[in-house]
C-alpha atoms as a PDB file:
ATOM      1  CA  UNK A   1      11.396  78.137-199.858  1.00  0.00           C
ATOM      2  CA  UNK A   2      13.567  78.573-196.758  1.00  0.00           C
ATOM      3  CA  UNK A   3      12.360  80.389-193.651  1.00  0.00           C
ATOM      4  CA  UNK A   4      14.072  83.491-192.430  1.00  0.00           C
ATOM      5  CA  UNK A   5      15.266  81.419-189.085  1.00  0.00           C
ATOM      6  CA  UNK A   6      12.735  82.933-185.895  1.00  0.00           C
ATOM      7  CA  UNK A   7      10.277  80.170-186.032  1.00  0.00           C
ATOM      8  CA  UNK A   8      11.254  76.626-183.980  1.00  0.00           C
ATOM      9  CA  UNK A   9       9.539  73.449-183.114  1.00  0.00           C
ATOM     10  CA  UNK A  10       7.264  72.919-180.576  1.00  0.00           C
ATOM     11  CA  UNK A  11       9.756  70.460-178.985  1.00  0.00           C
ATOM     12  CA  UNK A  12      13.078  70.418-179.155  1.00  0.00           C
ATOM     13  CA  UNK A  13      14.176  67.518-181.740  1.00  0.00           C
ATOM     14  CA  UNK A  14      15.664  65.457-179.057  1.00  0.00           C
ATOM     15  CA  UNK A  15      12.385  64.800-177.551  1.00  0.00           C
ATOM     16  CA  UNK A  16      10.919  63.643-180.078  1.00  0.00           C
ATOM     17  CA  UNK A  17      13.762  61.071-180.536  1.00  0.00           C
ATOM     18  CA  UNK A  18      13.105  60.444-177.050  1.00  0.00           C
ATOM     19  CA  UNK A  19       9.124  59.640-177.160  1.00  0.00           C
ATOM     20  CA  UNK A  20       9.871  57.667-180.868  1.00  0.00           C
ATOM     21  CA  UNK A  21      12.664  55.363-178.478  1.00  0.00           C
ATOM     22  CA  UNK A  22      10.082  55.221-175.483  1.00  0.00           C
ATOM     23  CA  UNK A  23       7.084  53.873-178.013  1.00  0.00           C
ATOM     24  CA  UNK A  24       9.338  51.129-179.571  1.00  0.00           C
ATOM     25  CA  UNK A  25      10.887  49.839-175.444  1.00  0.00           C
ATOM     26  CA  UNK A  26      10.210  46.658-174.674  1.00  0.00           C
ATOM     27  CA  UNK A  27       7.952  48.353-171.574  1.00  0.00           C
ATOM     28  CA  UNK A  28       6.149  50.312-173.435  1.00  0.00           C
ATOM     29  CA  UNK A  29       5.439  47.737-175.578  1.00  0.00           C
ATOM     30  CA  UNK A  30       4.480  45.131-173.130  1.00  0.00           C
ATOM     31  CA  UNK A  31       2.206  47.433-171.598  1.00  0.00           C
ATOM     32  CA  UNK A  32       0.583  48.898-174.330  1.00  0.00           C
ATOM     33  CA  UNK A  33      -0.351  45.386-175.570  1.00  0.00           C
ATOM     34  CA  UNK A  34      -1.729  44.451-172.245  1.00  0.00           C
ATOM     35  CA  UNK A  35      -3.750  47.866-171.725  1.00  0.00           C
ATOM     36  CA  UNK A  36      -5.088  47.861-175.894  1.00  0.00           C
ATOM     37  CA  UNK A  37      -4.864  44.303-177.129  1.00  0.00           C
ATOM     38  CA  UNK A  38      -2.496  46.276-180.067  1.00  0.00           C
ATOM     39  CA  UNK A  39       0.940  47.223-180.542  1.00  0.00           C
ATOM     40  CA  UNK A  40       1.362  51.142-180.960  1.00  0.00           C
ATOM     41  CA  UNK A  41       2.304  52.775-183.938  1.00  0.00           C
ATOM     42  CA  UNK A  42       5.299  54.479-183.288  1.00  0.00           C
ATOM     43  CA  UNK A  43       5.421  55.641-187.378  1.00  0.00           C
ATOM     44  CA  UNK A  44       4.079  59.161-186.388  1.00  0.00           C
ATOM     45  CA  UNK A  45       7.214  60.355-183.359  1.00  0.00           C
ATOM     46  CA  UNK A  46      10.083  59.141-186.160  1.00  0.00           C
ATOM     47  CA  UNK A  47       8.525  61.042-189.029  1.00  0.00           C
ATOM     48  CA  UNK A  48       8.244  63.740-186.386  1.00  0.00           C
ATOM     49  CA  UNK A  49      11.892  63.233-185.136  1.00  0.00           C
ATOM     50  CA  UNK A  50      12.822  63.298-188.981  1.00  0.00           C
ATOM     51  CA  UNK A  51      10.867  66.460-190.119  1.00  0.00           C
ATOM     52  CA  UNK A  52      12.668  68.332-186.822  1.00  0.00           C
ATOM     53  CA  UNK A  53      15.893  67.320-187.682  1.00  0.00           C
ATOM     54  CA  UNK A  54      15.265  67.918-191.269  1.00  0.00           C
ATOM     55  CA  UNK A  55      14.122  71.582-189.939  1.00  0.00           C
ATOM     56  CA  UNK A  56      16.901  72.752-188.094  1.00  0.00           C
ATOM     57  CA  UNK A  57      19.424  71.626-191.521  1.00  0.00           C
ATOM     58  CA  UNK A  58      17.644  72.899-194.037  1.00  0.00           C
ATOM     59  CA  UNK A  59      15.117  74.959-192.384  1.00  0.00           C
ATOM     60  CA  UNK A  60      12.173  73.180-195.155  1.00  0.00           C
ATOM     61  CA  UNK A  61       8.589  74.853-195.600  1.00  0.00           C
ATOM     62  CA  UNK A  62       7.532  70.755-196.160  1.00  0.00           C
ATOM     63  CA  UNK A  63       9.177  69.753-192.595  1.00  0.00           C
ATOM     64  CA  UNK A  64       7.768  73.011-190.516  1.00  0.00           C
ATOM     65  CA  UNK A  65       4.036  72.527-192.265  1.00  0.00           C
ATOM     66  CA  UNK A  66       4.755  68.157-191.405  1.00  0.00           C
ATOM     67  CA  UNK A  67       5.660  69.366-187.374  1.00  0.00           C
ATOM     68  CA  UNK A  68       2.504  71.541-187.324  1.00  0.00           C
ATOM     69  CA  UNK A  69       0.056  69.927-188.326  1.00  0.00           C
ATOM     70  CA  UNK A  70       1.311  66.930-185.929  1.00  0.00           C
ATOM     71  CA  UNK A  71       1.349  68.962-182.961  1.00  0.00           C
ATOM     72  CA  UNK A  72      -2.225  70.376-183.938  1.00  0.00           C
ATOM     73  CA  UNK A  73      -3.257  66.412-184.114  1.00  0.00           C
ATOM     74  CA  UNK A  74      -1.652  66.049-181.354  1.00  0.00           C
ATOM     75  CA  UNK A  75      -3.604  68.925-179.072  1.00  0.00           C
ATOM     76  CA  UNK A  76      -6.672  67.438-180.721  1.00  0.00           C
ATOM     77  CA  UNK A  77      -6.480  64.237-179.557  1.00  0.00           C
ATOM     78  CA  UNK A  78      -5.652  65.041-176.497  1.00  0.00           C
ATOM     79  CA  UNK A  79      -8.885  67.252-175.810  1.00  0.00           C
ATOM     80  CA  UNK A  80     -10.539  64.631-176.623  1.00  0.00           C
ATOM     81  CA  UNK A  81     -10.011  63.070-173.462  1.00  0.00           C
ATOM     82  CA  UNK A  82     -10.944  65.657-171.151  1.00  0.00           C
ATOM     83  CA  UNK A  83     -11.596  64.773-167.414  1.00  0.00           C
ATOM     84  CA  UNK A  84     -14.914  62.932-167.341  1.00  0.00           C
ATOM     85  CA  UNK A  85     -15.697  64.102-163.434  1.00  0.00           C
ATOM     86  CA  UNK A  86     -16.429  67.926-162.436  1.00  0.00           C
ATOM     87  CA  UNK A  87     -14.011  69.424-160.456  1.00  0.00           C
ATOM     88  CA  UNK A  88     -15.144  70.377-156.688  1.00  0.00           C
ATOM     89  CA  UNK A  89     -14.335  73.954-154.943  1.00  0.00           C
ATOM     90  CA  UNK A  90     -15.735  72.971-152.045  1.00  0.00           C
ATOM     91  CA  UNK A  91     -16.613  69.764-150.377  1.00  0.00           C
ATOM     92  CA  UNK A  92     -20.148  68.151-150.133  1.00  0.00           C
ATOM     93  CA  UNK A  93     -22.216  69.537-147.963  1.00  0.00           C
ATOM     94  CA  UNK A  94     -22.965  66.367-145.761  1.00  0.00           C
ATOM     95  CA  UNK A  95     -19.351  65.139-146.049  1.00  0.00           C
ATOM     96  CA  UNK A  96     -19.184  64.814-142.454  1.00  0.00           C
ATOM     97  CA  UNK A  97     -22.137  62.571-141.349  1.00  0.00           C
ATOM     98  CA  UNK A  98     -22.120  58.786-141.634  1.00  0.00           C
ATOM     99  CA  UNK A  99     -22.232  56.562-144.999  1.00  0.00           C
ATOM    100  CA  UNK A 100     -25.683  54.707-145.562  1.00  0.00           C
ATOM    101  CA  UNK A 101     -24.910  50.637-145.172  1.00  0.00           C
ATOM    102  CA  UNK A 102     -27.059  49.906-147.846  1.00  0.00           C
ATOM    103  CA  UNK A 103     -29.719  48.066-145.976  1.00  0.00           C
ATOM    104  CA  UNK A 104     -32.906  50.832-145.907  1.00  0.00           C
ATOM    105  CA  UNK A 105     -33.008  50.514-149.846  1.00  0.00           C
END
């Protein structure tokens, strides 16, 4: 049932008390209205926060599977949003000459 003690959380348990406080600020809130049109769910960084904290007491199977599987979500969804644009070595070969107006087309 209990782990032998090596394995720890991807974050340290503070942070994710931090990001579950950011997510519920007044600022955050604001401005993730006005960006989405929604309120965010801030559900997911406290159950995180709780599973940590429940980790480093009683060092749980339940909590370490919970934190996993949230950080894996979390990787996820964030390579989901992968640059859109190509990234450039090297500049354009014409960078130097003159933009068009518009006007020949």
């Amino acid at each position: 049932m209990a782990d032998d003690g090596s394995w720890r959380p991807p974050r340290v348990c503070d942070d994710y008390r931090s990001e579950w406080k950011h997510c519920r600020s007044l600022g955050n809130l604001f401005h993730h209205y006005y960006t989405y049109g929604e309120l965010p769910s801030c559900k997911q960084w406290k159950k995180d926060y709780k599973s940590c904290m429940e980790w480093e007491k009683l060092k749980s199977n339940e909590a370490k599977k919970a934190l996993c599987e949230s950080e894996k979500k979390r990787l996820e969804e964030q390579q989901r949003h992968l640059p859109i644009w190509e990234r450039r070595t090297n500049p354009p070969t014409e960078w130097h000459l003159p933009l068009s107006d518009g006007k020949g087309k």
